[in-house]
Protein backbone atom coordinates (compact mmCIF):
# COMPACT_ATOMS: atom_id res chain seq x y z
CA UNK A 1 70.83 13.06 -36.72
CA UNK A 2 70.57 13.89 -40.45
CA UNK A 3 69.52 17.04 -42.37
CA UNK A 4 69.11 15.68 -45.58
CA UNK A 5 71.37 13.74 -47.05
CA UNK A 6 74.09 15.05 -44.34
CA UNK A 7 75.02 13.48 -41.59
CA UNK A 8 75.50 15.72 -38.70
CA UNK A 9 77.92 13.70 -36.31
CA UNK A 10 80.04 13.24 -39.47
CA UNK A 11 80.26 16.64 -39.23
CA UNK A 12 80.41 17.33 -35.41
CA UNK A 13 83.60 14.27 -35.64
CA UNK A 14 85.34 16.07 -38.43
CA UNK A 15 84.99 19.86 -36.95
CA UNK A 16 86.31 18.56 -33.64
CA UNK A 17 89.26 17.12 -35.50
CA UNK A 18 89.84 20.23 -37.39
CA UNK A 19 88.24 23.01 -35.41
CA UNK A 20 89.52 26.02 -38.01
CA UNK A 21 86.42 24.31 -40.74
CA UNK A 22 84.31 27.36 -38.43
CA UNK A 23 86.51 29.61 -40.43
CA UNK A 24 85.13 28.72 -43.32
CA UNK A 25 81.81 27.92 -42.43
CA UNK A 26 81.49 31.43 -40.68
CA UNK A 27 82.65 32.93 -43.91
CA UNK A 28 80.00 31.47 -46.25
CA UNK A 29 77.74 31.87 -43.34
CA UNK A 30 78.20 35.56 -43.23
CA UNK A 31 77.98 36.41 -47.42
CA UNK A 32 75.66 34.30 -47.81
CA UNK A 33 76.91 32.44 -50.47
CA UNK A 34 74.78 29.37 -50.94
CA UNK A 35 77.06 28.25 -54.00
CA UNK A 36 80.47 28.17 -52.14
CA UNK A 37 78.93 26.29 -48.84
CA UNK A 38 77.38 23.72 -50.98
CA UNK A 39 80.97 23.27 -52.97
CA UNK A 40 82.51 23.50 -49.32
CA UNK A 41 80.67 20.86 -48.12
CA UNK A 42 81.01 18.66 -50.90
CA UNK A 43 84.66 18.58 -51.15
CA UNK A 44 84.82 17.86 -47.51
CA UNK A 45 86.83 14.30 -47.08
CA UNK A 46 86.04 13.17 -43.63
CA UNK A 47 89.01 10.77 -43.89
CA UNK A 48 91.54 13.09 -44.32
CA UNK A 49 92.60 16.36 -42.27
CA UNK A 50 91.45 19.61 -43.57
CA UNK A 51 94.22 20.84 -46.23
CA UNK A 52 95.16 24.23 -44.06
CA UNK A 53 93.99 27.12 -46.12
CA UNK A 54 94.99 31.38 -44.77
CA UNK A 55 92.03 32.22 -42.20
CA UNK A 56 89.25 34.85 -43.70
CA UNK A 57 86.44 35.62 -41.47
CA UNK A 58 87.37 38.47 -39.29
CA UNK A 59 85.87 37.21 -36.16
CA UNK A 60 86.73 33.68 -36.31
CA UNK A 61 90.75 34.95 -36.74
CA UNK A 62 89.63 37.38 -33.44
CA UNK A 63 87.96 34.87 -31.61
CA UNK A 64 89.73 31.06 -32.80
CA UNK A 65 90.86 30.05 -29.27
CA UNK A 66 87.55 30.21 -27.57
CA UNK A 67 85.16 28.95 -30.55
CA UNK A 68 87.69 26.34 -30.86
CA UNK A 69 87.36 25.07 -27.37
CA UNK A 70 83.43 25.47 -27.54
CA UNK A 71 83.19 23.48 -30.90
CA UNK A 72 85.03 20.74 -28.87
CA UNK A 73 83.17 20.12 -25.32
CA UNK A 74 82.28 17.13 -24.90
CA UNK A 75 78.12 18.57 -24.48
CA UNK A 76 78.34 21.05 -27.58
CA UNK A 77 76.49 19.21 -29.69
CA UNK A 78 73.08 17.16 -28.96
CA UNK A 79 71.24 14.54 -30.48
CA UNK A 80 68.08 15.29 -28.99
CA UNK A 81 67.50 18.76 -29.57
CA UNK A 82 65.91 21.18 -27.16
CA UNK A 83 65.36 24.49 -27.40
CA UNK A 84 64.18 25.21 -23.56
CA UNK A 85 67.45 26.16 -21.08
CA UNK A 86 69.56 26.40 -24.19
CA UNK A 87 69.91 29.73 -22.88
CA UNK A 88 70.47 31.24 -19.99
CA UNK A 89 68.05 33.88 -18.52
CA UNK A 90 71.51 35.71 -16.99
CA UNK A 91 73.47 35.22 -19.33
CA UNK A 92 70.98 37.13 -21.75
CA UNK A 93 70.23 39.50 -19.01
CA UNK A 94 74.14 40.38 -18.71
CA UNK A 95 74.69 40.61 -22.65
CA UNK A 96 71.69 43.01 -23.14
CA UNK A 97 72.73 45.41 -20.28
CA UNK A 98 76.40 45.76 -21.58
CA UNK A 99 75.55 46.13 -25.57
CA UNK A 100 72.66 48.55 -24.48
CA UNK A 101 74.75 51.65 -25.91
CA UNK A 102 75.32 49.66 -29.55
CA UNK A 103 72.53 47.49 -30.34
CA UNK A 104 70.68 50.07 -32.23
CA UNK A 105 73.89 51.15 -33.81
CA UNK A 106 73.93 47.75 -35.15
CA UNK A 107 70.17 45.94 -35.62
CA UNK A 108 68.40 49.37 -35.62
CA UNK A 109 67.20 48.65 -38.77
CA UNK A 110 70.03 49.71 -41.22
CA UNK A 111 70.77 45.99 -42.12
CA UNK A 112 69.64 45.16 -45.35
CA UNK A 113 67.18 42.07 -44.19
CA UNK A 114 65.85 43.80 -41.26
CA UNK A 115 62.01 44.25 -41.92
CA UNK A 116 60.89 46.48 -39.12
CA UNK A 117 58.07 48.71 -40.90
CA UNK A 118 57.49 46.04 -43.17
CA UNK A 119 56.61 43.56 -40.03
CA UNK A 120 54.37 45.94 -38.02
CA UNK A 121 52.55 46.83 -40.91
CA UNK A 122 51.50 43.44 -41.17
CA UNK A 123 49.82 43.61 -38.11
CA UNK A 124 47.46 45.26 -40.09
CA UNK A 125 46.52 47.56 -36.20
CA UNK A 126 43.04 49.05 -36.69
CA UNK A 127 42.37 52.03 -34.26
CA UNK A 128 41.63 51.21 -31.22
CA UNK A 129 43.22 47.79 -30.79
CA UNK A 130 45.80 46.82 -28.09
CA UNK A 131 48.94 45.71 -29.31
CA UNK A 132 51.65 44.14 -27.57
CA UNK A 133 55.10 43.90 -28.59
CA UNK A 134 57.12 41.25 -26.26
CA UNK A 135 60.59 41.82 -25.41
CA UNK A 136 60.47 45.67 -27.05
CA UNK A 137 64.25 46.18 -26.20
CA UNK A 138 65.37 49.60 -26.71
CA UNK A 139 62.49 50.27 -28.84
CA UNK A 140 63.30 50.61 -32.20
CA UNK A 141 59.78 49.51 -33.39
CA UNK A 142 57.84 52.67 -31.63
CA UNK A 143 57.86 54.25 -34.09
CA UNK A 144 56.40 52.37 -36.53
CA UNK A 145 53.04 51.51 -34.72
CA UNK A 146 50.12 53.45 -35.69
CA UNK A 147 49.01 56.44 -33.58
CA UNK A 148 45.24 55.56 -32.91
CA UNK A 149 46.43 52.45 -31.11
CA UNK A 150 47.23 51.42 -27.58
CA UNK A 151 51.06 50.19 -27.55
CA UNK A 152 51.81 47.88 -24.68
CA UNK A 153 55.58 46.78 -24.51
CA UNK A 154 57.47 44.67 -22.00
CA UNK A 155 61.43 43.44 -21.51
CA UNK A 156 62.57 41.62 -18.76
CA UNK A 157 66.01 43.80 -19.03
CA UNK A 158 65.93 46.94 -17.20
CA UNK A 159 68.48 48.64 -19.23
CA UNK A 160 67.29 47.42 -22.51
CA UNK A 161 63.84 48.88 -21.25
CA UNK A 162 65.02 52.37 -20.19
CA UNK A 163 66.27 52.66 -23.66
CA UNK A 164 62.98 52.03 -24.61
CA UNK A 165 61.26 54.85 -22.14
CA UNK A 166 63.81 57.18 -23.41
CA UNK A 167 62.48 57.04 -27.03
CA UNK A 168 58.72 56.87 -25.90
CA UNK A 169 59.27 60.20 -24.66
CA UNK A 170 59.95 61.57 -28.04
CA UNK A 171 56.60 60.02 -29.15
CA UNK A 172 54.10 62.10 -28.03
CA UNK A 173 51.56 61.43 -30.10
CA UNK A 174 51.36 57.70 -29.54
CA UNK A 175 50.35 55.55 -26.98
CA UNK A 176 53.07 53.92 -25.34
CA UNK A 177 53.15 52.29 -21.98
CA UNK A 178 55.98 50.19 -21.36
CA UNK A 179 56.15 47.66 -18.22
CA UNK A 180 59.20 45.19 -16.86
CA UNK A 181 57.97 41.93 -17.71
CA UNK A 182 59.21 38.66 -18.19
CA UNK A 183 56.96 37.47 -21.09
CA UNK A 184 57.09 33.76 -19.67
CA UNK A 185 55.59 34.83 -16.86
CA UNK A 186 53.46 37.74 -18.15
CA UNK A 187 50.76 39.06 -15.27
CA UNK A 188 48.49 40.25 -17.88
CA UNK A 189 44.48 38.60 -18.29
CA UNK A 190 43.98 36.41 -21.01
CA UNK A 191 42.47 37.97 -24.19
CA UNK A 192 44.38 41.12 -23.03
CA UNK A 193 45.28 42.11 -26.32
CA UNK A 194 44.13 42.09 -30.00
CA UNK A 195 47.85 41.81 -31.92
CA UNK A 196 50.96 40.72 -30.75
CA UNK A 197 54.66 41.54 -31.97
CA UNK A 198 57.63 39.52 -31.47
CA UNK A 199 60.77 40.58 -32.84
CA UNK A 200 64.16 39.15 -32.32
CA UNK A 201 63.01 37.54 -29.68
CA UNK A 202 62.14 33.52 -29.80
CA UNK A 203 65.52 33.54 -30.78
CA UNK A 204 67.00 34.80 -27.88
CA UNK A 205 64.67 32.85 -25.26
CA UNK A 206 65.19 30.44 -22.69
CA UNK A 207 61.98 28.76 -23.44
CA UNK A 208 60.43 29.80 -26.93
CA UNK A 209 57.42 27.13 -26.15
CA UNK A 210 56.12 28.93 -23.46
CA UNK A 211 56.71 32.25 -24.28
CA UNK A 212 54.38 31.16 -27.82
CA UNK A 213 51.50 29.74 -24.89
CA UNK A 214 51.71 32.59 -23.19
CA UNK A 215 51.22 34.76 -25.88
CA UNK A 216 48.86 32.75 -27.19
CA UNK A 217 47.23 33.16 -23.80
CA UNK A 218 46.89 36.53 -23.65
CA UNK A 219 45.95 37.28 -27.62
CA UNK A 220 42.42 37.29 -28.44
CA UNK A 221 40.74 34.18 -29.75
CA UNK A 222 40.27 35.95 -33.04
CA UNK A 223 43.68 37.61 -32.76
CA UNK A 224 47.22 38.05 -34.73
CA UNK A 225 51.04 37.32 -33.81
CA UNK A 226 53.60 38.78 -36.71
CA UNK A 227 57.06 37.11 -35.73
CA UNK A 228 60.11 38.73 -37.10
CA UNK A 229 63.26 36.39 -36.35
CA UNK A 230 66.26 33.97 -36.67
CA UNK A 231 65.53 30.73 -37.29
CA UNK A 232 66.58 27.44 -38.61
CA UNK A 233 66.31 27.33 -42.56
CA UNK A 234 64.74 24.55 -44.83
CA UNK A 235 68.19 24.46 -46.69
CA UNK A 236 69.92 21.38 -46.25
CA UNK A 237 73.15 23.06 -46.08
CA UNK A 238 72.80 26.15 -44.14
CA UNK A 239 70.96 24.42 -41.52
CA UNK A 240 74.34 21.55 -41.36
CA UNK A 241 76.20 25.34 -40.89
CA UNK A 242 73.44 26.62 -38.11
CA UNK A 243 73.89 23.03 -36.11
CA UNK A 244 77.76 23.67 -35.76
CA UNK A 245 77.59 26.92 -35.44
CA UNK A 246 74.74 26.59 -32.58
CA UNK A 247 77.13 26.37 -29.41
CA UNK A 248 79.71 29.20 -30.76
CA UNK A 249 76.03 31.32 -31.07
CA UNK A 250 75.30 30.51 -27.72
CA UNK A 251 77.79 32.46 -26.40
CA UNK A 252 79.23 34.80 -28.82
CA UNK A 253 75.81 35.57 -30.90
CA UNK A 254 75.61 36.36 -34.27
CA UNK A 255 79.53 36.28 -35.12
CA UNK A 256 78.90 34.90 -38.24
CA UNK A 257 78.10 38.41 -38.99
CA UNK A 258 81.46 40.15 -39.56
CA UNK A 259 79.85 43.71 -38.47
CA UNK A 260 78.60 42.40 -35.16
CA UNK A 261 81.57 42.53 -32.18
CA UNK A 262 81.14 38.93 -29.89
CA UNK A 263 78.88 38.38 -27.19
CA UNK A 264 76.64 41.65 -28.41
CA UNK A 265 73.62 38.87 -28.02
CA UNK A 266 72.73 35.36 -27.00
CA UNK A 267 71.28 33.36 -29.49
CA UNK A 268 70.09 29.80 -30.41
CA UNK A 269 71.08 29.39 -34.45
CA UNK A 270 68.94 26.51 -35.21
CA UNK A 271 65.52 27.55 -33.79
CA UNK A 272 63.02 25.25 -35.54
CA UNK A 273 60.08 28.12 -35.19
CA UNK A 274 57.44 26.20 -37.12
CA UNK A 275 57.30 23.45 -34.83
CA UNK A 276 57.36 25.09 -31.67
CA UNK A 277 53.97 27.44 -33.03
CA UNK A 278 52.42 24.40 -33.94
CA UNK A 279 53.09 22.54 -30.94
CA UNK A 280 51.73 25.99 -28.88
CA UNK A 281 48.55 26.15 -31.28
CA UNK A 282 49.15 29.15 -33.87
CA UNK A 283 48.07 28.13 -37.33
CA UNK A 284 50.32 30.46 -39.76
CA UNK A 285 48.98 32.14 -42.72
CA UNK A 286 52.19 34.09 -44.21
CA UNK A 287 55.64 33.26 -43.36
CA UNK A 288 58.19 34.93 -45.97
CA UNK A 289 62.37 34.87 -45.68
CA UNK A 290 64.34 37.90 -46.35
CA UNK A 291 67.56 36.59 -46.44
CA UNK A 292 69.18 34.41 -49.53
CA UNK A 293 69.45 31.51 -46.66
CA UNK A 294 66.31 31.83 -45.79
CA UNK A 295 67.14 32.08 -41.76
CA UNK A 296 65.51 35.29 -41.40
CA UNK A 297 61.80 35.07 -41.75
CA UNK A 298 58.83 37.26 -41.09
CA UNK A 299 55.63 34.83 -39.86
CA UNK A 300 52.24 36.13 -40.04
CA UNK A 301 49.87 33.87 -37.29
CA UNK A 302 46.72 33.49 -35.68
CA UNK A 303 45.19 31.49 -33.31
């Protein structure tokens, strides 16, 4: 498979030979420093091992043995790429449950290309409507919906979802009614609802295709989905860094990310978003990045 000009089993080959390159991808990864991943990646010599060079990124040095031996199964790394059972509905289940108590200490909306207001606001929620927002987690967003609407929100994690009644409480002038759902298998009507949210969520899913047609399923013909998430970028280069880094991401999340502790979250790193909306027939009319990388993007969509 290429991405660009690169050749991504060149790659895979050379990584597997020399398993500490994740340092170094992680650590360009992390500041974002387009410059020093493109130099990185040109001065790679494919024929040669990698000169060894002191280890930098914090979780990488905490973490070598096992991203090491993930980097090197024999199924890490596929030519056919599929983003349905990529992950595991346990395995997410288990992750949320255990980080319940620090997830909001660390994506609450303190990092600097989080968009929360920014992404509900684009709803653009007239009073009245019914607005869903699948996979609400601990609930973090609340707070930022308008009070003449009618908040639906669903998780299929019942600890993640307490969280989330917890806060509701402290809402009283909203609202709220939260449910445990699984949003591929949501129980609601179609044309149940006039706007839905999705944040941090396609990500995280075992099958982002069908969570997008069930959505689309229960929005109103004339309805809007704003998408806040983690995807795969248009840059040559960071996506080359998202492909290797996809099976490390699968089990120890967002490491990349030197403030975020291993295994806080599940996540697929090289979502390709725009292709699975088209494929579950969203057309979109505002997608914008808020990251240097361009991984993090907010998507405005309707049907």
């Amino acid at each position: 498979m290429k991405i660009g000009k690169y050749e991504t089993q060149e790659f895979v080959r050379y990584l597997r030979q020399n398993p500490w390159l994740m340092d170094r991808i992680l650590t360009f990864y992390g500041s974002f420093d387009l410059l020093g991943l493109r130099e990185s990646f040109e001065k790679l010599d494919f024929s040669s091992p990698l000169p060894p060079q002191p280890l930098r990124h914090k979780n990488y040095i905490e973490n070598q043995a096992e991203i090491d031996r993930l980097v090197r199964e024999p199924n890490a790394y596929a030519e056919q790429l599929e983003n349905k059972d990529y992950l595991r509905d346990d395995y997410i289940k288990e992750l949320y449950s255990k980080s319940v108590g620090i997830y909001d200490i660390i994506f609450g909306g303190e990092w600097v290309y989080e968009a929360r207001k920014e992404t509900v606001d684009l709803l653009e929620a007239k009073p009245g409507e019914r607005i869903l927002e699948v996979a609400v987690g601990t609930g973090v967003n609340l707070s930022y919906y308008p009070d003449d609407c009618e908040i639906t929100g669903i998780d299929y994690c019942e600890a993640t979802l307490q969280k989330a009644i917890e806060r509701a409480k402290a809402l009283l002038e909203k609202r709220i009614t939260l449910e445990l759902m699984d949003v591929l298998e949501m129980t609601f009507p179609e044309n149940s609802f006039d706007k839905v949210h999705s944040f941090y969520f396609l990500s995280s899913c075992r099958d982002p295709l069908r969570a997008l047609e069930q959505i689309r399923r229960v929005c109103q013909p004339d309805g809007r989905l704003v998408i806040f998430d983690a995807i795969k970028s248009d840059i040559d280069e960071v996506a080359v860094a998202q492909y290797l880094f996809r099976p490390v991401a699968r089990v120890l999340g967002p490491i990349y990310l030197e403030f975020c502790p291993p295994r806080l979250l599940p996540w697929d790193s090289f979502l390709d978003l725009f292709v699975l909306l088209e494929k579950a027939g969203f057309r979109v009319e505002k997608a914008k990045a808020t990251d240097p990388y361009r991984t993090i993007n907010i998507i405005q969509c309707t049907l």
